[in-house]
N, C-alpha and C. Protein backbone atom coordinates (compact mmCIF):
# COMPACT_ATOMS: atom_id res chain seq x y z
N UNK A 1 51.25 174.38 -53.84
CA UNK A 1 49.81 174.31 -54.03
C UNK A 1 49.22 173.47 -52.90
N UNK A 2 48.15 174.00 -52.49
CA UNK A 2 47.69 173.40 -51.34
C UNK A 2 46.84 172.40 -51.94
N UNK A 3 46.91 170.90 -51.26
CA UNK A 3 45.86 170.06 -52.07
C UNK A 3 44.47 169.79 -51.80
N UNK A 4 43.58 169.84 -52.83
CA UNK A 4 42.28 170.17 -52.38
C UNK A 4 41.82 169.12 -51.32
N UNK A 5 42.78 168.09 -51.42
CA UNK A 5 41.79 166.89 -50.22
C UNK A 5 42.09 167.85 -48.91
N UNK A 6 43.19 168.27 -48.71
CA UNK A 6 43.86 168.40 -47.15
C UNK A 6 43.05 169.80 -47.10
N UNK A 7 42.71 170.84 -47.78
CA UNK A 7 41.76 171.86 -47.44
C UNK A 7 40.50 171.28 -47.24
N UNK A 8 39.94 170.52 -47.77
CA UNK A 8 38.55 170.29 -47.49
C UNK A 8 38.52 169.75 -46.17
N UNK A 9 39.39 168.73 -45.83
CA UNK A 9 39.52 168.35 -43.83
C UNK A 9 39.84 169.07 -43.01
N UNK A 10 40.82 170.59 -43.57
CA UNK A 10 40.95 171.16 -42.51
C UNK A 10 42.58 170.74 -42.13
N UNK A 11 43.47 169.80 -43.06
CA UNK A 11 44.87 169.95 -42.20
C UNK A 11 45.76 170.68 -42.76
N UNK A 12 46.41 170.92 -41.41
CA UNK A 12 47.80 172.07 -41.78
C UNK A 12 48.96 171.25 -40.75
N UNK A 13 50.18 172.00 -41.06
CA UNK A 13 51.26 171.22 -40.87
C UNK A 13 52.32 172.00 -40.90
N UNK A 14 53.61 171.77 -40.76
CA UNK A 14 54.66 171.89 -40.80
C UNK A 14 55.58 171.00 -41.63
N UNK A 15 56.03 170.97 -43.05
CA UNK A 15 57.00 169.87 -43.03
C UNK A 15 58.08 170.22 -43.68
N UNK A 16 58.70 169.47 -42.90
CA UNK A 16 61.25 170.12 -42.84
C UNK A 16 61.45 169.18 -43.90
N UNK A 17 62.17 169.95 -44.82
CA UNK A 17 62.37 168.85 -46.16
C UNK A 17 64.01 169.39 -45.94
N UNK A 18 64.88 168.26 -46.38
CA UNK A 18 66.50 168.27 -46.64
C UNK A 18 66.73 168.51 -47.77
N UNK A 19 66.92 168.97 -48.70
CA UNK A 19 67.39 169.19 -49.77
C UNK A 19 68.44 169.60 -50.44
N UNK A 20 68.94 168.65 -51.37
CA UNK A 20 70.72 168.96 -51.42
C UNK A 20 70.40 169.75 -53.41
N UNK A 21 70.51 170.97 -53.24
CA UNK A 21 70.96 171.94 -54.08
C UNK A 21 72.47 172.15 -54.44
N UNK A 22 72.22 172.00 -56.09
CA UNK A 22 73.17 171.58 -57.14
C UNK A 22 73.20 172.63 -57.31
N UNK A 23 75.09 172.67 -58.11
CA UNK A 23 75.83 173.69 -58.65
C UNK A 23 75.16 174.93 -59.57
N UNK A 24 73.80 174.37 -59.81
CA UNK A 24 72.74 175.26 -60.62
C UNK A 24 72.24 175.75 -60.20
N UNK A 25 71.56 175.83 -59.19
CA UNK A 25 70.44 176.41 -58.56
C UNK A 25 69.42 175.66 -58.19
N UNK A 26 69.10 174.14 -58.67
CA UNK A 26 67.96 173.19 -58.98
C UNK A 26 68.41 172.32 -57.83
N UNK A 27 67.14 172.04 -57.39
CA UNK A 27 66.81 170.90 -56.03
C UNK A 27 67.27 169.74 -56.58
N UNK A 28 68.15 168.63 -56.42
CA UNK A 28 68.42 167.27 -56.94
C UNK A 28 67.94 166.37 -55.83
N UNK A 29 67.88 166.46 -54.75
CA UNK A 29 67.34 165.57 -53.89
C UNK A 29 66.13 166.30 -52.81
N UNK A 30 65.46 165.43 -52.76
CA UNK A 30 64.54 166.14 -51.44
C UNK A 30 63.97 165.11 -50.57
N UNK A 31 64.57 165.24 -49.41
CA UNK A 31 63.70 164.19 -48.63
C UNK A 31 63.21 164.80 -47.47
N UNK A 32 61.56 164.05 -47.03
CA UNK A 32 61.25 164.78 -45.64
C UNK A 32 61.92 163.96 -44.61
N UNK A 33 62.71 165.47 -43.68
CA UNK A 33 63.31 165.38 -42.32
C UNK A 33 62.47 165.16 -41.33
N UNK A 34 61.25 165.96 -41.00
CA UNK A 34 60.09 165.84 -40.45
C UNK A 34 58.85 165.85 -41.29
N UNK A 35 58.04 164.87 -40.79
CA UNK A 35 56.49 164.94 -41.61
C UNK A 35 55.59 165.81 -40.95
N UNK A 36 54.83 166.57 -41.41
CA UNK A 36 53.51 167.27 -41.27
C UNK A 36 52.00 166.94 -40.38
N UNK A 37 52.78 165.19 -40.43
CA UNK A 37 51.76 164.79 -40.45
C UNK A 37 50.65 163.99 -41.21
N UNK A 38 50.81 164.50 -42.50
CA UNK A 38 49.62 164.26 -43.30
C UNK A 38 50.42 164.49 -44.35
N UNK A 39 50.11 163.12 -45.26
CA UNK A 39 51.17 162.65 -46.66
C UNK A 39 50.95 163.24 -47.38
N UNK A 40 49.45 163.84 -48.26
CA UNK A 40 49.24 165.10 -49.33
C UNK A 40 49.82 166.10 -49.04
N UNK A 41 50.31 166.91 -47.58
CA UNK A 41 50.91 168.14 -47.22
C UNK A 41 52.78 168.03 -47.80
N UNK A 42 52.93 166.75 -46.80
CA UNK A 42 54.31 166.53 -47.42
C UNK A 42 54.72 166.14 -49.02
N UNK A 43 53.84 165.25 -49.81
CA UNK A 43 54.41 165.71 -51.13
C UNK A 43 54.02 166.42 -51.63
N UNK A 44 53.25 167.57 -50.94
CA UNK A 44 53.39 169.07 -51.87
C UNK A 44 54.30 169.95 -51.49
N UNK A 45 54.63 169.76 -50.35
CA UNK A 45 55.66 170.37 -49.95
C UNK A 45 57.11 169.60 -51.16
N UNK A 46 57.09 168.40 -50.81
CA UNK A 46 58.37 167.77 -51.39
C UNK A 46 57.94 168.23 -53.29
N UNK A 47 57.11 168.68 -54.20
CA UNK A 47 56.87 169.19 -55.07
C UNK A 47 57.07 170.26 -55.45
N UNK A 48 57.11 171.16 -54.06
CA UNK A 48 57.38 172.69 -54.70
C UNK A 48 58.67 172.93 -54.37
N UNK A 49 59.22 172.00 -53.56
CA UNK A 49 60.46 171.98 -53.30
C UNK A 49 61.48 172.33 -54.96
N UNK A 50 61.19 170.96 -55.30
CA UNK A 50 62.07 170.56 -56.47
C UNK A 50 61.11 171.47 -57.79
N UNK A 51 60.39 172.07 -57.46
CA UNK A 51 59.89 173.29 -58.49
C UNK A 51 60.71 174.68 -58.38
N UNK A 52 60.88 174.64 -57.19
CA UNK A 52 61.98 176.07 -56.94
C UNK A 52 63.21 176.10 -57.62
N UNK A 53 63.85 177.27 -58.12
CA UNK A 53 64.62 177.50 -57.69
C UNK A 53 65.45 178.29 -56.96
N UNK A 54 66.97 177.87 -56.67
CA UNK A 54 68.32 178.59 -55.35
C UNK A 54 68.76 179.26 -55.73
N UNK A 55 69.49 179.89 -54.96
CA UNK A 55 70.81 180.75 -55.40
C UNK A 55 71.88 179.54 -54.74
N UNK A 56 72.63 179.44 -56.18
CA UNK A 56 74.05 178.39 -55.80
C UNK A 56 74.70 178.89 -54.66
N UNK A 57 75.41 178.38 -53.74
CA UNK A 57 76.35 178.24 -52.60
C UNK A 57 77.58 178.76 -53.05
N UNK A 58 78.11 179.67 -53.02
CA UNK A 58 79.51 179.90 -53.73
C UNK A 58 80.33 179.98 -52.84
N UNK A 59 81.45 179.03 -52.91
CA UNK A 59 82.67 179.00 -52.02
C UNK A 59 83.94 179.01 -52.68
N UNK A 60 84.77 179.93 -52.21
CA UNK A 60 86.18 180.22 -53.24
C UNK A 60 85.60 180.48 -54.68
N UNK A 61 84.87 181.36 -54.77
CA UNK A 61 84.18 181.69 -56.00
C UNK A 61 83.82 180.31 -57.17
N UNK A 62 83.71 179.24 -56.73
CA UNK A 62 82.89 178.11 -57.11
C UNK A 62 81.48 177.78 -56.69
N UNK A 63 80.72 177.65 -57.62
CA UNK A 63 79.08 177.45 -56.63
C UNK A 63 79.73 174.91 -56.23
N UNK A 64 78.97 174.63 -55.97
CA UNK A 64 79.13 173.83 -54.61
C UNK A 64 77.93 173.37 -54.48
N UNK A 65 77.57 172.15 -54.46
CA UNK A 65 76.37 171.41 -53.79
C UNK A 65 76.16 171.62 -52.63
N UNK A 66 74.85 172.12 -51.39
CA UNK A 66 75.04 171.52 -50.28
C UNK A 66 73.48 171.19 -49.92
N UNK A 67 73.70 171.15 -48.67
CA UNK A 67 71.89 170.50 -48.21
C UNK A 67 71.17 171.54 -47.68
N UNK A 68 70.21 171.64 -47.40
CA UNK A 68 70.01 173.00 -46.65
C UNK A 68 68.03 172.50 -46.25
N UNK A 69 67.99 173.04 -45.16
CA UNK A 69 66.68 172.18 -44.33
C UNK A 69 65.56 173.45 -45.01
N UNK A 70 64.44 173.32 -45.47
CA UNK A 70 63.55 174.10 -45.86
C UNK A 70 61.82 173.42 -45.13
N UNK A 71 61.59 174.49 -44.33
CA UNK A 71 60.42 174.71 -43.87
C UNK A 71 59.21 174.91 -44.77
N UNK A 72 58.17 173.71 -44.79
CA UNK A 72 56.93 174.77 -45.47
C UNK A 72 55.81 174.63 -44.69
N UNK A 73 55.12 175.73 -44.49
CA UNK A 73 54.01 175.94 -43.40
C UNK A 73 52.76 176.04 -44.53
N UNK A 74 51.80 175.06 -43.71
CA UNK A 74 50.49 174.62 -45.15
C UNK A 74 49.97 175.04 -43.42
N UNK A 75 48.61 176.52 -44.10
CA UNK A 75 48.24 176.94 -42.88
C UNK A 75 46.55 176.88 -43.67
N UNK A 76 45.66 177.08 -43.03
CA UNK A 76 44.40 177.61 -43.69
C UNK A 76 43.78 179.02 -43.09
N UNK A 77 43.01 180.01 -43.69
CA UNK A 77 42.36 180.72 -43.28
C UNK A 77 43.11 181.85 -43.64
């Protein structure tokens, strides 16, 4: 969700979140790798992060924790 402060100014961003995805499918950690820029962009980004969910990692037919870098582009127009 884009937050209404950062639409009304006009910012957009880029922000790289790390996130280490559990044997479930569910985000357990999320931290930003790179910032956006602008702190309302990044914890909405870091929000929808851990709202998603994965497809587990399966290795030797076990799913497996791992990290995996996720991009979110907060654009306007």
């Amino acid at each position: 969700v884009y937050p209404n402060s950062s639409r009304r100014l006009g910012e957009t961003g880029v922000v790289m979140l790390r996130v280490l995805i559990g044997e479930k499918g569910l985000a357990e950690q999320v931290v930003v790798q790179k910032s956006s820029g602008y702190t309302n962009l990044d914890e909405a980004g870091r929000q929808a992060v851990l709202r998603a969910l994965y497809k587990p990692y399966i290795e030797d037919g076990k799913a497996i924790a791992v990290y995996a870098l996720v991009p979110i582009n907060f654009q306007l127009g």
